[in-house]
Protein backbone atom coordinates (compact mmCIF):
# COMPACT_ATOMS: atom_id res chain seq x y z
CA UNK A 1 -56.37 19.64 38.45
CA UNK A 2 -52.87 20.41 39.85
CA UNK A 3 -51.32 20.05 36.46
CA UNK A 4 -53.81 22.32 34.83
CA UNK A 5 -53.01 24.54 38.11
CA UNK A 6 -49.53 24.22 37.27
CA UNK A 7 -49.08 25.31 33.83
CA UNK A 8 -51.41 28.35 34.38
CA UNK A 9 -49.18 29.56 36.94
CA UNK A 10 -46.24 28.87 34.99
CA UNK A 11 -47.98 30.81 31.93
CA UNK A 12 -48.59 33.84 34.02
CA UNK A 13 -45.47 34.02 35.62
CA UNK A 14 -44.00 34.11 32.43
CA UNK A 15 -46.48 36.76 31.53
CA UNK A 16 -45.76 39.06 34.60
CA UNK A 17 -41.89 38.78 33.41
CA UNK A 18 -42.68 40.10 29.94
CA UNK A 19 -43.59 43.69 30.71
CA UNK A 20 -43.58 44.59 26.85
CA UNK A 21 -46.31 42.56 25.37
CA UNK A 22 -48.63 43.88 28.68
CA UNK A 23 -47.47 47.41 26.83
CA UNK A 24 -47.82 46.92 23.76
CA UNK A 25 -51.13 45.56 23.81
CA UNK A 26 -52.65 48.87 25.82
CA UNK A 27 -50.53 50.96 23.81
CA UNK A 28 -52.56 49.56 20.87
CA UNK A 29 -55.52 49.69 22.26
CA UNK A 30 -55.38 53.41 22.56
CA UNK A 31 -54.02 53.94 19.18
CA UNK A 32 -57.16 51.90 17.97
CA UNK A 33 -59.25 54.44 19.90
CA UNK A 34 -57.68 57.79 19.22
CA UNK A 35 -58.02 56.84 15.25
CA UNK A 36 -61.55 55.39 15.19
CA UNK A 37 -62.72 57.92 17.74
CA UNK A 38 -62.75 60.87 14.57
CA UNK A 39 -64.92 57.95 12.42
CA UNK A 40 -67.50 57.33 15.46
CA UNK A 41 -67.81 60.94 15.88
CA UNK A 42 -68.81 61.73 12.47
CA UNK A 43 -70.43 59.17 10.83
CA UNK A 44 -72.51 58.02 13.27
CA UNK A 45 -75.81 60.23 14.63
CA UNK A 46 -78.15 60.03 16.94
CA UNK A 47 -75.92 57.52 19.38
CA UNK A 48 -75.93 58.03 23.01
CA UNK A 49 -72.47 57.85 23.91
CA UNK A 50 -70.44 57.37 20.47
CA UNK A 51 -66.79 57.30 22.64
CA UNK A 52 -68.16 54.48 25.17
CA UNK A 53 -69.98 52.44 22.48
CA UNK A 54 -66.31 52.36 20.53
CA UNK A 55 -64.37 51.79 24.33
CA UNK A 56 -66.92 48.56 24.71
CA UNK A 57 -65.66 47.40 21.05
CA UNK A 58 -61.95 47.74 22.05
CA UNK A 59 -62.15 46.39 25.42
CA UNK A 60 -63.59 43.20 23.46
CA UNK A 61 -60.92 43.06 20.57
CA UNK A 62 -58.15 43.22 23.38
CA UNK A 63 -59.93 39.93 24.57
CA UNK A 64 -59.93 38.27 21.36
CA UNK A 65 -56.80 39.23 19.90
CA UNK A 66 -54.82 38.51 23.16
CA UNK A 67 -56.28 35.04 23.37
CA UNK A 68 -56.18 33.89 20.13
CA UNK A 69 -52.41 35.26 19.58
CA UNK A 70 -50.84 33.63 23.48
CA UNK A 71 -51.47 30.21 21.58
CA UNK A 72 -47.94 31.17 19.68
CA UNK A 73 -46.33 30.30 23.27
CA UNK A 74 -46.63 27.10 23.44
CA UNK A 75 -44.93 26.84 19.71
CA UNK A 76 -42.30 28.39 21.56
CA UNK A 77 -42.52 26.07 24.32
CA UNK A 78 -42.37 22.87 22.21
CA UNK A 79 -39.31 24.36 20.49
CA UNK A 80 -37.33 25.61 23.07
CA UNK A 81 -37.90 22.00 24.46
CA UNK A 82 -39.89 22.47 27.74
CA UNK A 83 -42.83 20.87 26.19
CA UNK A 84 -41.04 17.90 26.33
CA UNK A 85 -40.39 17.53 29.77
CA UNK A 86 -44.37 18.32 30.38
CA UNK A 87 -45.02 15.32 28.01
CA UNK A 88 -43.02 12.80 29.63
CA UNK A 89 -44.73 14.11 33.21
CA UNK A 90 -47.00 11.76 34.46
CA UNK A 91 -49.99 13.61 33.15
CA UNK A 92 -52.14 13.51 30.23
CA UNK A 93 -51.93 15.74 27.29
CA UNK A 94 -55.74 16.97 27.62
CA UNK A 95 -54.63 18.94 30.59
CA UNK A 96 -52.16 20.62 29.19
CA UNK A 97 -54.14 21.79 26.62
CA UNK A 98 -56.98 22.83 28.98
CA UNK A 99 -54.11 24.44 30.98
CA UNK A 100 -52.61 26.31 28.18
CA UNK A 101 -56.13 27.60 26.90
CA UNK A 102 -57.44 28.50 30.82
CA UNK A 103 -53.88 30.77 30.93
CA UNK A 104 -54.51 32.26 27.69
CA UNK A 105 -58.14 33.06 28.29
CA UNK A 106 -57.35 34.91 31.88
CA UNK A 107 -54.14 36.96 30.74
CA UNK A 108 -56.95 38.29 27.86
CA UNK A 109 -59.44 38.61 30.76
CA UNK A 110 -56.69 40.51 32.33
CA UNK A 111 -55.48 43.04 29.40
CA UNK A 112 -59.15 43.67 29.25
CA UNK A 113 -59.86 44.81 32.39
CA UNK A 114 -56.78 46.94 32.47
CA UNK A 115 -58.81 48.78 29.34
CA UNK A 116 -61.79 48.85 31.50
CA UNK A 117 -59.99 50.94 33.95
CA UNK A 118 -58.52 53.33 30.92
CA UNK A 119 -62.36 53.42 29.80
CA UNK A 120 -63.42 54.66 33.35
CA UNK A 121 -60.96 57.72 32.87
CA UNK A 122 -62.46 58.41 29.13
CA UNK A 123 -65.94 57.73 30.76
CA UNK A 124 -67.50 54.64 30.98
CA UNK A 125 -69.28 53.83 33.36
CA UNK A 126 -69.23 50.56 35.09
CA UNK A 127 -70.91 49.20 38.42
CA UNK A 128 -70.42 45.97 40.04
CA UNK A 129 -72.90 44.02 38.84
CA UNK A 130 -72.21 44.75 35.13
CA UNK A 131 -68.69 44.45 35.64
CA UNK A 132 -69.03 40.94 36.99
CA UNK A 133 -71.09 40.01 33.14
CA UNK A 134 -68.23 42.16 31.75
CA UNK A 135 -65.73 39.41 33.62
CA UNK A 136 -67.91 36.36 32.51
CA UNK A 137 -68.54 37.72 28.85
CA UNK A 138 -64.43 38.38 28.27
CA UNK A 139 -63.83 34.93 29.95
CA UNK A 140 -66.46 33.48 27.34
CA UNK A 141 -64.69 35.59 24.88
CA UNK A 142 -61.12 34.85 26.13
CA UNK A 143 -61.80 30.57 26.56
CA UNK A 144 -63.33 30.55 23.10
CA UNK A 145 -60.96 32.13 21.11
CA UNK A 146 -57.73 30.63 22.98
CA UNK A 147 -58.78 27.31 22.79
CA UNK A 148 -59.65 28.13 18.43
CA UNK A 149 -56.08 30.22 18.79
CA UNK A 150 -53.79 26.39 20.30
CA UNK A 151 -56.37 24.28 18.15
CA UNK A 152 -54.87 26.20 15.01
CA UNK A 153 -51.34 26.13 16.34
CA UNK A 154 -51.60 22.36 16.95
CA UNK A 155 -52.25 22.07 13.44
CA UNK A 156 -50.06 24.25 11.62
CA UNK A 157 -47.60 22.82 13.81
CA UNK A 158 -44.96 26.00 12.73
CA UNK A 159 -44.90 29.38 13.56
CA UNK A 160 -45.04 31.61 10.72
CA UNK A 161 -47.66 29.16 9.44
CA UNK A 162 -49.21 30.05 12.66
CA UNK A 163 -48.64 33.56 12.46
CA UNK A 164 -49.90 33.55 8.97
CA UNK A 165 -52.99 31.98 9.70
CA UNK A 166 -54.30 33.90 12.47
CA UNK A 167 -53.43 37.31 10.52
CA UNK A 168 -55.77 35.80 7.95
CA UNK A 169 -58.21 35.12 10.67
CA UNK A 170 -58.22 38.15 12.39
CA UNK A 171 -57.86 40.89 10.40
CA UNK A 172 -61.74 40.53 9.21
CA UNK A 173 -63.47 38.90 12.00
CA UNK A 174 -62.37 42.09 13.54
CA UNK A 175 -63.22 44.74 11.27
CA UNK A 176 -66.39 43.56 10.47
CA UNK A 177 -67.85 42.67 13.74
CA UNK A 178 -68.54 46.27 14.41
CA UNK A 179 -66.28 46.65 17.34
CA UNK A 180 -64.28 49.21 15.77
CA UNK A 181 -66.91 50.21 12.50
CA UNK A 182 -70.66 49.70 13.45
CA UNK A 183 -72.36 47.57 11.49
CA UNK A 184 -75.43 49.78 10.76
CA UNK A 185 -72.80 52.15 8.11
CA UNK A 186 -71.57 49.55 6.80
CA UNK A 187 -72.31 48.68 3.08
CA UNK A 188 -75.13 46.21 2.77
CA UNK A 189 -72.74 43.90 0.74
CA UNK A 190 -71.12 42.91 3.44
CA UNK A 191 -73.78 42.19 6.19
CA UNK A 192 -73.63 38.42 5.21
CA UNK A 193 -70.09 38.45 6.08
CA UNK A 194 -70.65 40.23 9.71
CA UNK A 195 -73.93 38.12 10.31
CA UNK A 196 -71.41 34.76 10.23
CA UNK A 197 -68.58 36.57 11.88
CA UNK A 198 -68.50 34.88 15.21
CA UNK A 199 -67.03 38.28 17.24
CA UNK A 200 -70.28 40.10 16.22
CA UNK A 201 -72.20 38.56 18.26
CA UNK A 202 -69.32 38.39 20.99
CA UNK A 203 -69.27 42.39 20.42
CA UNK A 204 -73.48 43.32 20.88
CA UNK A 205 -73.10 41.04 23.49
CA UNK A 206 -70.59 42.80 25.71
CA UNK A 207 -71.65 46.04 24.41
CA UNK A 208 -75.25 45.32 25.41
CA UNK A 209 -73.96 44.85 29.11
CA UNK A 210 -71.40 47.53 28.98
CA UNK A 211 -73.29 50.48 28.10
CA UNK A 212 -76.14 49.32 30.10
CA UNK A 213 -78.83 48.74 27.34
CA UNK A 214 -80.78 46.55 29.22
CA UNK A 215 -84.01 48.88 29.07
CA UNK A 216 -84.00 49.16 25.47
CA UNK A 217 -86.37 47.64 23.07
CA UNK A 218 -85.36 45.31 20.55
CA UNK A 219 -86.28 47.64 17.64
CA UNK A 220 -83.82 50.28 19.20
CA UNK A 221 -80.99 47.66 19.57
CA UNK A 222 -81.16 47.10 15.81
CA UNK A 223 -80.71 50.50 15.27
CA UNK A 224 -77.87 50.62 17.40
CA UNK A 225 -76.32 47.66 15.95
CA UNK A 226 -76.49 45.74 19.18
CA UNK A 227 -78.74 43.01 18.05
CA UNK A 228 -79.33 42.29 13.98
CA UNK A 229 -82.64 41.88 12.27
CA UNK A 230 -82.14 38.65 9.53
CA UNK A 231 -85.10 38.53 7.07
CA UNK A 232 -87.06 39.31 10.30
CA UNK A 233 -85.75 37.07 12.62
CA UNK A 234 -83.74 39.12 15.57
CA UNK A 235 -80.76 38.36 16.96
CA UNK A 236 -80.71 39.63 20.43
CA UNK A 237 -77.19 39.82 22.15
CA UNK A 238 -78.05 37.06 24.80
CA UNK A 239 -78.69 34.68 21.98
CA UNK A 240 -75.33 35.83 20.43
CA UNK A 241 -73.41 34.84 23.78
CA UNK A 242 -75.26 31.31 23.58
CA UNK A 243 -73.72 31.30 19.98
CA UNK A 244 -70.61 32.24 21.05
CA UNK A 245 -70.33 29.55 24.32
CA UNK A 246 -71.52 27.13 21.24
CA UNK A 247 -68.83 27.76 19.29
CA UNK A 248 -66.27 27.18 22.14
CA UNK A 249 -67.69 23.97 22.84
CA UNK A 250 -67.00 22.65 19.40
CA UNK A 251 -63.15 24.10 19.87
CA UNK A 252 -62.73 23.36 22.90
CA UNK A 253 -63.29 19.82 21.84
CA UNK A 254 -61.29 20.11 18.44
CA UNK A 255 -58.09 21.45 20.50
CA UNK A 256 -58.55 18.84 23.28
CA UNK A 257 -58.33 16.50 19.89
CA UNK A 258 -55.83 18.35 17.98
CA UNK A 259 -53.43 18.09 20.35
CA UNK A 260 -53.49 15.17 21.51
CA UNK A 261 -53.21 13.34 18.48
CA UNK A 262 -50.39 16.12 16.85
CA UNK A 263 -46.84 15.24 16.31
CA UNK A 264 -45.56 17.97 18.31
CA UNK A 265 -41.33 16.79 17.06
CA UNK A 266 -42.51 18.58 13.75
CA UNK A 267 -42.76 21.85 15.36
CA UNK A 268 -40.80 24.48 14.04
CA UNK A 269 -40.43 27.87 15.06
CA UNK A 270 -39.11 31.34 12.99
CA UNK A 271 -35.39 32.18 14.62
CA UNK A 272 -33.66 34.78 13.48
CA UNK A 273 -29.74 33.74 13.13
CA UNK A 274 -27.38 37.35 13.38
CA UNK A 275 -23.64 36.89 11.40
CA UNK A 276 -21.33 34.22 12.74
């Protein structure tokens, strides 16, 4: 445990140094919401809270994107050549993966909370107890995608591979999980797509505890898009968090794997080399 202590702390220090990535990722988050906030307005009617039910989407996406893209640092890591003084540490290589995905899932934890404060000013509302399942649903959220975000670096073993990859990745698990878009306008073509997109159910889920939906019948969470009716079968959002904690079981496993077996010499990184 103290090594896995040891590289978080090292990972957030290194965070709480790097005051432009903290920005950048809150300054997107807002541009995400000033742009969809004109679609949520008028396409969708007859929901309770349009502006909170699009805050809930972003606070999740934050999550996702922030731990699946912090696997890039330990690319940078390897290159730069502190990885290899970790590896010839008297420790085992399983803990610094757990260690690398455990940082990576609490600085997302982190960015989103600091968008569940921005929420409270736009309205949200949040009490204690459903900010705690807020906390636990991000840090499913965050642990999940982290440990998918170092099992892919492990294997592309490069960065712009790396980059490459998780740009393929991410760009449609996100717009078609209904964080940003609800999935009840879009076209019917592509609900097979959304119903296999992991962050759907990672969305209802913390949307369901965010806006407080707790009361609502499982007919009107359909119709909200918080829980999906397949050929009759209902996907409520608890079930989708159970999918999700599934799902980052089998990755946690396939990074623990992945990097322990990887050649981590073949690493390469993208520099940039100015005139000589």
């Amino acid at each position: 445990m103290r090594a896995i202590n040891a590289i978080v702390m090292r990972n957030l220090i290194k965070l709480s140094r790097d005051g432009m990535r903290l920005f950048f990722t809150v300054f997107m988050a807002v541009i995400f919401l000033f742009i969809f906030s004109f679609i949520m307005k008028s396409s969708i009617a007859g929901l309770d809270h349009p502006m909170n039910y699009l805050i809930s989407g972003i606070i999740i996406m934050t999550v996702f994107q922030t731990a699946l893209n912090n696997s890039m640092g330990i690319l940078e890591d390897i290159s730069s050549g502190f990885m290899k003084e970790v590896l010839v540490a008297p420790i085992s290589r399983w803990q610094i993966a757990i260690g690398q995905m455990l940082s990576s899932a609490i600085v997302a934890v982190l960015q989103g909370a600091i968008i569940i404060v921005i929420g409270l000013f736009l309205g949200l509302r949040v009490d204690a107890a459903h900010f705690i399942l807020m906390l636990g649903l991000m840090a499913l959220v965050g642990l999940t995608f982290s440990s998918m975000g170092l099992y892919l670096a492990a294997l592309s073993k490069e960065s712009t591979a790396f980059q490459l990859l998780v740009t393929i990745i991410a760009m449609p698990l996100t717009f078609l999980s209904g964080a940003y878009i609800p999935t009840i306008v879009m076209p019917r073509i592509l609900l097979p797509v959304v119903f296999l997109n992991p962050l759907t159910y990672a969305t209802s889920a913390f949307r369901y505890v965010a806006l407080h939906m707790e009361g609502m019948s499982s007919a009107a969470l359909v119709k909200a898009g918080v829980a999906f009716n397949i050929h009759g079968f209902v996907i409520m959002p608890a079930l989708g968090a159970v999918l999700i904690l599934a799902i980052g079981v089998v990755f946690i496993i396939l990074c623990v794997n992945q990097f322990t077996n990887a050649d981590l010499s073949q690493v390469k990184t993208f520099r940039h080399h100015g005139p000589h």
